[in-house]
C-alpha atoms as a PDB file:
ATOM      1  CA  UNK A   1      99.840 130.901  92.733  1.00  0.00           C
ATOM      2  CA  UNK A   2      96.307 130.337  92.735  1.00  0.00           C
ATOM      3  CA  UNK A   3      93.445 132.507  91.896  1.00  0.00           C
ATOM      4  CA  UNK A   4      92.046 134.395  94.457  1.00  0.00           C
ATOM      5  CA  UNK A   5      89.004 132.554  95.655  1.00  0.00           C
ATOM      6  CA  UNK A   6      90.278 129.716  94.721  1.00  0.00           C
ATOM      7  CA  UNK A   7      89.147 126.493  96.428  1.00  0.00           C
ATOM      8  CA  UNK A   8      91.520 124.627  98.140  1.00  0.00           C
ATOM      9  CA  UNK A   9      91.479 120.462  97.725  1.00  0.00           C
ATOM     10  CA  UNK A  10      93.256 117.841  99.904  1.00  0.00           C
ATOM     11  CA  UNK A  11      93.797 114.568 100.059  1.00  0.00           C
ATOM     12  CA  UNK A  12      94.306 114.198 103.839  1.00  0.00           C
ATOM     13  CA  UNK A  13      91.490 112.376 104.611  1.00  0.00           C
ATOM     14  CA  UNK A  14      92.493 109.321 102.110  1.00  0.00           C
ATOM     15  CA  UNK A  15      96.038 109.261 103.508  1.00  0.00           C
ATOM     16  CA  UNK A  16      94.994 109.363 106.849  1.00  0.00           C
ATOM     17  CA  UNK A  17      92.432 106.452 106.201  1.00  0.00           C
ATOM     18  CA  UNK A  18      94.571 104.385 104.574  1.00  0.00           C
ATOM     19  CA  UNK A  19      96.499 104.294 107.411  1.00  0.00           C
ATOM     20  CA  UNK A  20      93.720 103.665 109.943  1.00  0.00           C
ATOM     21  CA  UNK A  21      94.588 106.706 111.727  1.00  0.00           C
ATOM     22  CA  UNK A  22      91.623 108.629 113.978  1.00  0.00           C
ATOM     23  CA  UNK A  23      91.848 112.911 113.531  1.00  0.00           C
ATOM     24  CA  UNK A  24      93.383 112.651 116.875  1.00  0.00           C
ATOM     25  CA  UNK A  25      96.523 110.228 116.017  1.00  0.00           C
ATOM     26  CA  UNK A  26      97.454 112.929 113.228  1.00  0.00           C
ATOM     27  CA  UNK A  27      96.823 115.726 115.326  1.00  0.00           C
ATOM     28  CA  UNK A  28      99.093 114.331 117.844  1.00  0.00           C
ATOM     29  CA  UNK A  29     101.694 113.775 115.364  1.00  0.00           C
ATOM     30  CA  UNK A  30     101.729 117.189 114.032  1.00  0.00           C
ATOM     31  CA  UNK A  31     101.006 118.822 117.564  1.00  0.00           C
ATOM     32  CA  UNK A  32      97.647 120.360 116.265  1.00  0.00           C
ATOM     33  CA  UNK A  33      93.942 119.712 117.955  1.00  0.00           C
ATOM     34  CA  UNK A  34      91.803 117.339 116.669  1.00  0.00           C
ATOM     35  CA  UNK A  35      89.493 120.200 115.343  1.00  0.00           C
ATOM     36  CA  UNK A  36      92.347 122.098 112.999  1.00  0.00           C
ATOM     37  CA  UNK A  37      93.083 118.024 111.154  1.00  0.00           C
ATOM     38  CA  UNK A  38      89.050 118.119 110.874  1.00  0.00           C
ATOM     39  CA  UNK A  39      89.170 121.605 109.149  1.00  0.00           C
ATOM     40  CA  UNK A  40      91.789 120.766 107.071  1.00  0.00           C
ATOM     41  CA  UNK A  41      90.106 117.682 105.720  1.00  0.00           C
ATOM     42  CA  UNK A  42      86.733 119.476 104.867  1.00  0.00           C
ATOM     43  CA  UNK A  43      88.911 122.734 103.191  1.00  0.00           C
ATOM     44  CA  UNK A  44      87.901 124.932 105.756  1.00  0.00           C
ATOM     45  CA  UNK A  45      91.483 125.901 106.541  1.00  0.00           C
ATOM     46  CA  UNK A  46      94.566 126.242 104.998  1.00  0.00           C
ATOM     47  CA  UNK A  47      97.715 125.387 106.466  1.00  0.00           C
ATOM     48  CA  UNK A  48     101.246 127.014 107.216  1.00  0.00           C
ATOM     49  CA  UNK A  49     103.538 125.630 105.498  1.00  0.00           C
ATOM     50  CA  UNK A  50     105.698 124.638 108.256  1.00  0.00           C
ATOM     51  CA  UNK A  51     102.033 122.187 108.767  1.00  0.00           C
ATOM     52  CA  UNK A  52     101.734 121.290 105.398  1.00  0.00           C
ATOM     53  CA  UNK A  53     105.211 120.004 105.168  1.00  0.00           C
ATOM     54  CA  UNK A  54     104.871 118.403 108.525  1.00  0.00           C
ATOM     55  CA  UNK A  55     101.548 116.439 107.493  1.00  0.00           C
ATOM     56  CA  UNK A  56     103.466 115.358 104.119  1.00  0.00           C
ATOM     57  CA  UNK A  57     106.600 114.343 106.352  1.00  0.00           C
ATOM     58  CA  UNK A  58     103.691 111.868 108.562  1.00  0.00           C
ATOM     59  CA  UNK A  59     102.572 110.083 104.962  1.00  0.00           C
ATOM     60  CA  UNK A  60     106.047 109.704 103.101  1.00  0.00           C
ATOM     61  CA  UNK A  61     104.976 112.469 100.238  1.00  0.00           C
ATOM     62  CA  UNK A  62     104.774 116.082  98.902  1.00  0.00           C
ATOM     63  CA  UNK A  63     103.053 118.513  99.989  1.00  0.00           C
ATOM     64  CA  UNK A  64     101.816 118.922  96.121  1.00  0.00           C
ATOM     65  CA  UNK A  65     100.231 115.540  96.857  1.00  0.00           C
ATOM     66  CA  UNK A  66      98.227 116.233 100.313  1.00  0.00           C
ATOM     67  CA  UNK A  67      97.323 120.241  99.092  1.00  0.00           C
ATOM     68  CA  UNK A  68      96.395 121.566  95.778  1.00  0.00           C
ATOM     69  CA  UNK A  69      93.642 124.226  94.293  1.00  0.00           C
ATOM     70  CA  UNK A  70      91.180 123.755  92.420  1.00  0.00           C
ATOM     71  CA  UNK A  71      92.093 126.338  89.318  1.00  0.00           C
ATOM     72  CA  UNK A  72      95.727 125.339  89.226  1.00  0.00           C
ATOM     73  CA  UNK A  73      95.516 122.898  86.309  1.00  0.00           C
ATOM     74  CA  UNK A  74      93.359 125.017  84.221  1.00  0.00           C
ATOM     75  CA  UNK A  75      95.809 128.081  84.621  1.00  0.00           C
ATOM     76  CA  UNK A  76      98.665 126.147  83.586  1.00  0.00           C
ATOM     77  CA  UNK A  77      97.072 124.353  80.549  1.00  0.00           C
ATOM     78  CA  UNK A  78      96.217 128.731  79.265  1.00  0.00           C
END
């Protein structure tokens, strides 16, 4: 569980670039606006899970690989 005010990272961006996919093509995909995929991307919002497992279900991966926090290897490594 992650530290409160702990800042969330994401890979979303790459994925969705290495795809050649616009904000819009995900959103569609996931049945979000265009504005929640740009939120995501700059850490401005966390998803539910039911999103987070539905954007890792779009690239083929975990959800551990698309969300993570930015304390969560230093707590484990105490």
């Amino acid at each position: 569980m992650p530290a409160p005010g702990a800042t969330m990272k994401t890979s979303l961006k790459l994925h969705r670039l290495q795809r050649g996919m616009k904000q819009s093509d995900l959103a569609d995909l996931v049945n979000v606006r265009r504005e929640t995929i740009g939120r995501l991307e700059q850490g401005q919002y966390c998803p539910s899970l039911r999103l987070a497992m539905d954007l890792a279900r779009v690239f083929g991966t975990t959800v551990e690989d698309l969300f993570s926090f930015d304390d969560e290897y230093e707590s484990e490594s105490e």
